[in-house]
Protein backbone atom coordinates (compact mmCIF):
# COMPACT_ATOMS: atom_id res chain seq x y z
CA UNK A 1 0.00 0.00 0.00
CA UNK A 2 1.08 3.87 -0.28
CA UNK A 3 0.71 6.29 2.45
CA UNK A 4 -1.78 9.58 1.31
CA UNK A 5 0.92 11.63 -0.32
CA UNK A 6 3.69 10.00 0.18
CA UNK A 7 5.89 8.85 -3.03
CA UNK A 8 6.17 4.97 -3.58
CA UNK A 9 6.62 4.35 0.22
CA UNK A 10 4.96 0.97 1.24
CA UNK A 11 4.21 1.33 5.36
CA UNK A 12 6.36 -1.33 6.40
CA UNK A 13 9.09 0.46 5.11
CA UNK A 14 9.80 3.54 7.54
CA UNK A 15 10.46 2.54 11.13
CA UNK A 16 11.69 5.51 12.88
CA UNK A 17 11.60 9.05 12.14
CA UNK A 18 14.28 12.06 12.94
CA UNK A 19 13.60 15.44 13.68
CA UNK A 20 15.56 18.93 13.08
CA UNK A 21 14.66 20.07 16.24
CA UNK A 22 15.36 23.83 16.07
CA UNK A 23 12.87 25.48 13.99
CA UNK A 24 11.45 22.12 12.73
CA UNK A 25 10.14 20.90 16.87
CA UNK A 26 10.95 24.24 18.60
CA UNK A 27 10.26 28.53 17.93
CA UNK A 28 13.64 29.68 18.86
CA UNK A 29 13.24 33.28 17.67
CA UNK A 30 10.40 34.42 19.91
CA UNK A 31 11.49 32.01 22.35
CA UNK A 32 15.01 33.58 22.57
CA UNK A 33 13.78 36.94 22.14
CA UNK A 34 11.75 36.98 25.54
CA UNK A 35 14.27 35.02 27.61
CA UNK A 36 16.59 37.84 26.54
CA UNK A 37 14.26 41.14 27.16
CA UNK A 38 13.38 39.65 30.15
CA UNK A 39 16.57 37.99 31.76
CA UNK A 40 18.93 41.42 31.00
CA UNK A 41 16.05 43.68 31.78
CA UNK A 42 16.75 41.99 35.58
CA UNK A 43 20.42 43.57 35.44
CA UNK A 44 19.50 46.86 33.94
CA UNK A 45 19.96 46.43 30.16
CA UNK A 46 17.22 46.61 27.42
CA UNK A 47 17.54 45.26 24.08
CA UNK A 48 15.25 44.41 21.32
CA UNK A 49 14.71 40.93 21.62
CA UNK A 50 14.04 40.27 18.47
CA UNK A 51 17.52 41.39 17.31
CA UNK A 52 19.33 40.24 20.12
CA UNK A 53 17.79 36.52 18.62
CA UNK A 54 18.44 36.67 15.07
CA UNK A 55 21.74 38.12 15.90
CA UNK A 56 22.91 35.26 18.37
CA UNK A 57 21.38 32.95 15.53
CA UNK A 58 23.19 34.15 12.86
CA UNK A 59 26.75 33.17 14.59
CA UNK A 60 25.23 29.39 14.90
CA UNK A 61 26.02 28.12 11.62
CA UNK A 62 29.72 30.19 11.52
CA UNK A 63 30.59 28.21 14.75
CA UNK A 64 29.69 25.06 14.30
CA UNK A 65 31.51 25.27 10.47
CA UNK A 66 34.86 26.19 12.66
CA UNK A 67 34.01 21.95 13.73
CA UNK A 68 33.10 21.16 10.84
CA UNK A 69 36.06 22.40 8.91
CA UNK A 70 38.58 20.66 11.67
CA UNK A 71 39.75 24.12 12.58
CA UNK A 72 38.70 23.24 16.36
CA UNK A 73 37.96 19.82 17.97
CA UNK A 74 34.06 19.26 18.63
CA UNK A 75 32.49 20.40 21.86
CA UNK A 76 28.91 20.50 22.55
CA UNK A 77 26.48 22.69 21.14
CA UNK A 78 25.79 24.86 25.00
CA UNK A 79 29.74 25.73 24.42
CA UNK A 80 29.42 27.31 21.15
CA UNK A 81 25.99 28.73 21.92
CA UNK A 82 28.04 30.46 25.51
CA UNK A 83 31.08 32.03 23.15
CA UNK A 84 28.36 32.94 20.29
CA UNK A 85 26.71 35.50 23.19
CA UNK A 86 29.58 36.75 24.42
CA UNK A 87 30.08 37.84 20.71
CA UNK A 88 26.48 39.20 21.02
CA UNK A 89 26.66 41.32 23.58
CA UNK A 90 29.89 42.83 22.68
CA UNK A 91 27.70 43.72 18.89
CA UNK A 92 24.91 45.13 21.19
CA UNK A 93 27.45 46.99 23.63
CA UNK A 94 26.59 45.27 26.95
CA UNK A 95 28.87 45.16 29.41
CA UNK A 96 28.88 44.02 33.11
CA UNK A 97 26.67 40.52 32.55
CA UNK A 98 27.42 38.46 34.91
CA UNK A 99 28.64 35.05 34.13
CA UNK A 100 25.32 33.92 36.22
CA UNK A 101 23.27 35.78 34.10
CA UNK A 102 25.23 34.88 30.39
CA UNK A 103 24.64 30.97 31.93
CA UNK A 104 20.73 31.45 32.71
CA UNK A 105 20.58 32.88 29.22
CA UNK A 106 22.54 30.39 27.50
CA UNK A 107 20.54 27.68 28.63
CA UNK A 108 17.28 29.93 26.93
CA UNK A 109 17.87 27.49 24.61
CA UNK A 110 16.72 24.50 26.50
CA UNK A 111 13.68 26.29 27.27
CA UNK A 112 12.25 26.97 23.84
CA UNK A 113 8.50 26.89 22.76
CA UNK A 114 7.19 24.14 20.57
CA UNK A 115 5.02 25.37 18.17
CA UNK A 116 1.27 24.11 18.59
CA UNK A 117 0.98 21.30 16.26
CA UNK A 118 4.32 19.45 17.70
CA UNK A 119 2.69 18.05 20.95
CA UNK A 120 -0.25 16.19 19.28
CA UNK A 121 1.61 15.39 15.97
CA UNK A 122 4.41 13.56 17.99
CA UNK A 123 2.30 11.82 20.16
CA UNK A 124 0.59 10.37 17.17
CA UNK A 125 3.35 9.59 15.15
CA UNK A 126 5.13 7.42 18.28
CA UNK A 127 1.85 4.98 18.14
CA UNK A 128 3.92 3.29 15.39
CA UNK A 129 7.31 4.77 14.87
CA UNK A 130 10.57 5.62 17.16
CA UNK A 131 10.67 9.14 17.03
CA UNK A 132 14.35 10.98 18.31
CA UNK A 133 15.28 14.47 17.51
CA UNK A 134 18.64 14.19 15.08
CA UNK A 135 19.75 18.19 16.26
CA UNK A 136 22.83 20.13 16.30
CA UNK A 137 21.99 20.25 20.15
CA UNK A 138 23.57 18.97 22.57
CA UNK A 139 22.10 15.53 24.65
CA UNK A 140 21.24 18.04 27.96
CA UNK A 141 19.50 20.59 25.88
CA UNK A 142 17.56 18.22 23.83
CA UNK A 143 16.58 16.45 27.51
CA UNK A 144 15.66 19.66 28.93
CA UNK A 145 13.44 20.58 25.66
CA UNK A 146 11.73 17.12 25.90
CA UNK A 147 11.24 18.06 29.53
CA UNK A 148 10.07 21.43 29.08
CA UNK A 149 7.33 21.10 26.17
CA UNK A 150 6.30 17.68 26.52
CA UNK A 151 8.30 16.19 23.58
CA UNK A 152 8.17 12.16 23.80
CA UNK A 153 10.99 10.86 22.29
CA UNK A 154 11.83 7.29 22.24
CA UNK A 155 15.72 8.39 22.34
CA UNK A 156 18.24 11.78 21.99
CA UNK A 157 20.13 11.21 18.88
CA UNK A 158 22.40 14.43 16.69
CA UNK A 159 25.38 15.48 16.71
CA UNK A 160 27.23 15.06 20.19
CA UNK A 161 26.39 11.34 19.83
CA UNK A 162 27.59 11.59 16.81
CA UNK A 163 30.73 13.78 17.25
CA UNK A 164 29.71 15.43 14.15
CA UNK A 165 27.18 18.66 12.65
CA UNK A 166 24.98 18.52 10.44
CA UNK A 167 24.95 18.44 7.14
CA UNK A 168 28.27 16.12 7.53
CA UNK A 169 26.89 12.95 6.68
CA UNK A 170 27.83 11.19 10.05
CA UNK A 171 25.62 12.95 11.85
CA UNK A 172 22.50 11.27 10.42
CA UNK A 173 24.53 7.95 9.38
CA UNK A 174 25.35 7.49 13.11
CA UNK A 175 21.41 7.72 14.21
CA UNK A 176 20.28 5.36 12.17
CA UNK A 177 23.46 2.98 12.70
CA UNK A 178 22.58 3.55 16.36
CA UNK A 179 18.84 2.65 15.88
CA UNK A 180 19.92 -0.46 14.21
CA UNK A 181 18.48 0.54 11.04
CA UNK A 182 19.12 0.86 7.61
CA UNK A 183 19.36 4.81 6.96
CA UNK A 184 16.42 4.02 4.57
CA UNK A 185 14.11 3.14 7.37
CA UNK A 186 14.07 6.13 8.74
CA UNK A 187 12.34 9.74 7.98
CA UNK A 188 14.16 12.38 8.45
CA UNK A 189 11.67 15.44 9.06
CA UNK A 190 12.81 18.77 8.69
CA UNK A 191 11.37 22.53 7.79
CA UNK A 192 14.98 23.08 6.09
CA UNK A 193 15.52 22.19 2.56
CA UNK A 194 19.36 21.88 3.13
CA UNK A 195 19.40 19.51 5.98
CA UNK A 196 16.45 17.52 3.71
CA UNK A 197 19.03 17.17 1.02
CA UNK A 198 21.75 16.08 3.17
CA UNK A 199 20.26 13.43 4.82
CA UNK A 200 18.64 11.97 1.49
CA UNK A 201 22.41 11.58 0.47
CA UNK A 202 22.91 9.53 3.00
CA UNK A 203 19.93 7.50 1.82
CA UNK A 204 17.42 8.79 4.30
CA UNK A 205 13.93 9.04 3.61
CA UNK A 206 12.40 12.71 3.81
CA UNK A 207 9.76 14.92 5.19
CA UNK A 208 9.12 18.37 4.25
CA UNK A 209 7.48 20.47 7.21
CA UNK A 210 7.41 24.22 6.21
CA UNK A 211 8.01 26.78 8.84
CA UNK A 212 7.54 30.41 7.54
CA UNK A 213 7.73 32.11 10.79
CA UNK A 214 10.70 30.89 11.57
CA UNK A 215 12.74 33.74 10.97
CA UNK A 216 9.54 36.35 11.06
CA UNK A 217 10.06 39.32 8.54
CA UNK A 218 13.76 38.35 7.90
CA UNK A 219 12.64 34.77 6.55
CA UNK A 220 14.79 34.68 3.34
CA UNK A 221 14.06 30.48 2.69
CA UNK A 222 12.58 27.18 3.15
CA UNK A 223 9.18 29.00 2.53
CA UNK A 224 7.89 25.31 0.36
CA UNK A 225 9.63 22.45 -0.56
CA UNK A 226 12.38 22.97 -3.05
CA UNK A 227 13.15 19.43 -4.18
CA UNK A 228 11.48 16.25 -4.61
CA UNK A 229 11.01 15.22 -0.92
CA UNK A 230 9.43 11.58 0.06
CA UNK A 231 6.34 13.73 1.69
CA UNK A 232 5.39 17.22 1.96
CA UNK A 233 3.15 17.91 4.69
CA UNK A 234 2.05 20.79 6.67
CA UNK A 235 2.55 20.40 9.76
CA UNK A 236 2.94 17.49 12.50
CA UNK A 237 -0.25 16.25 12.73
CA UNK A 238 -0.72 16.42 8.48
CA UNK A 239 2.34 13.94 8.42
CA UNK A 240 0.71 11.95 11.11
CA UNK A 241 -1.91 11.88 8.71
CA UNK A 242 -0.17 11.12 5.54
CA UNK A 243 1.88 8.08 7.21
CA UNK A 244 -1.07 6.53 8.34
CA UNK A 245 -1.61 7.66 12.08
């Protein structure tokens, strides 16, 4: 049988599914943005939040390529997140955080909102699939997320398992060697066309989940689908729908 929208994938076929986590599962921008008004309004300094977000997001990708490339040995996701707001509030011209304060902050990040279809899709989808995040975060963070929102994963997998960032192809080879699964069996699900197209060349399977608030008026991609993806759905509960569930 085929799922509903799904191309030439018979249901015995898929057995787990991974998930980009960060603004696939979770809304980092307004999350971020309100953990920062509201954490360095407490020592006296008031920033846009917004800003102060998309800024400390735009130094993600540049530190994790410093890994990627070999120019540094890999550490965990918190520790480039930590040195990536440092950078941040020297761009915004705050001084006199305390390293109390920069640590509450950093760990924002493990406090993230999902956004409202996530709860309900996941719990459908784990009736009859393993479901694991495969993130650039780090185990805690990814525990702490689970924790916070409700997220019931079967297991953490992503890159500190791994030792490796995505889109290097270990990073999603490793989950499913760790799930004792052909990388075919399992569904990578992501609202990012570039980590879709990575993990299909590992031989993934691959779900298409657009998020076009991710980035709010600065949103420059990954409005639709930009390749030939194994499903396109809109949201968590539509691909519970189209596989079945």
């Amino acid at each position: 049988m085929e799922f509903d929208g799904v191309h030439d994938m018979a249901e015995p076929e898929i057995e787990a599914l991974t998930f980009d986590v960060f603004g696939t599962v979770v809304d980092w921008r307004n999350g971020i943005a309100k953990e920062a008004e509201n954490i360095l309004a407490a020592e006296g300094h008031h920033v846009d939040g917004q800003a102060f977000a998309l800024a400390w997001r735009a130094r993600y990708q540049p530190s994790m390529e410093e890994v990627r490339a070999r120019r540094r040995p890999f550490v965990r996701l918190d520790v480039l997140h930590r040195e990536n707001l440092l950078d941040v509030f020297r761009e915004f011209e705050i001084d006199g955080v305390s390293d109390d304060t920069t640590d509450q902050l950093n760990r924002a990040w493990h406090r993230l909102p999902a956004w409202p279809d996530v709860t309900k899709g996941l719990a459908r989808l784990k009736q009859r699939f393993i479901i694991a995040p495969l993130s650039n975060g780090n185990v805690s963070l990814m525990v702490n997320l689970a924790k916070h929102e409700g997220l019931g994963w079967d297991v953490i997998l992503g890159a500190e398992i791994a030792e490796a960032y995505k889109p290097e192809p270990e990073a999603y080879k490793r989950a499913a060697a760790l799930l004792d699964l052909h990388p075919s069996r399992c569904l990578m699900v992501a609202a990012h066309n570039s980590d879709l197209v990575a993990a299909a060349a590992t031989g993934m399977k691959t779900a298409f989940v657009p998020r076009i608030d991710e980035y709010g008026a600065h949103q420059k991609a990954d409005f639709a689908a930009e390749h030939d993806f194994d499903i396109i759905a809109d949201d968590f509960e539509d691909l519970a729908h189209k596989l079945g569930v």
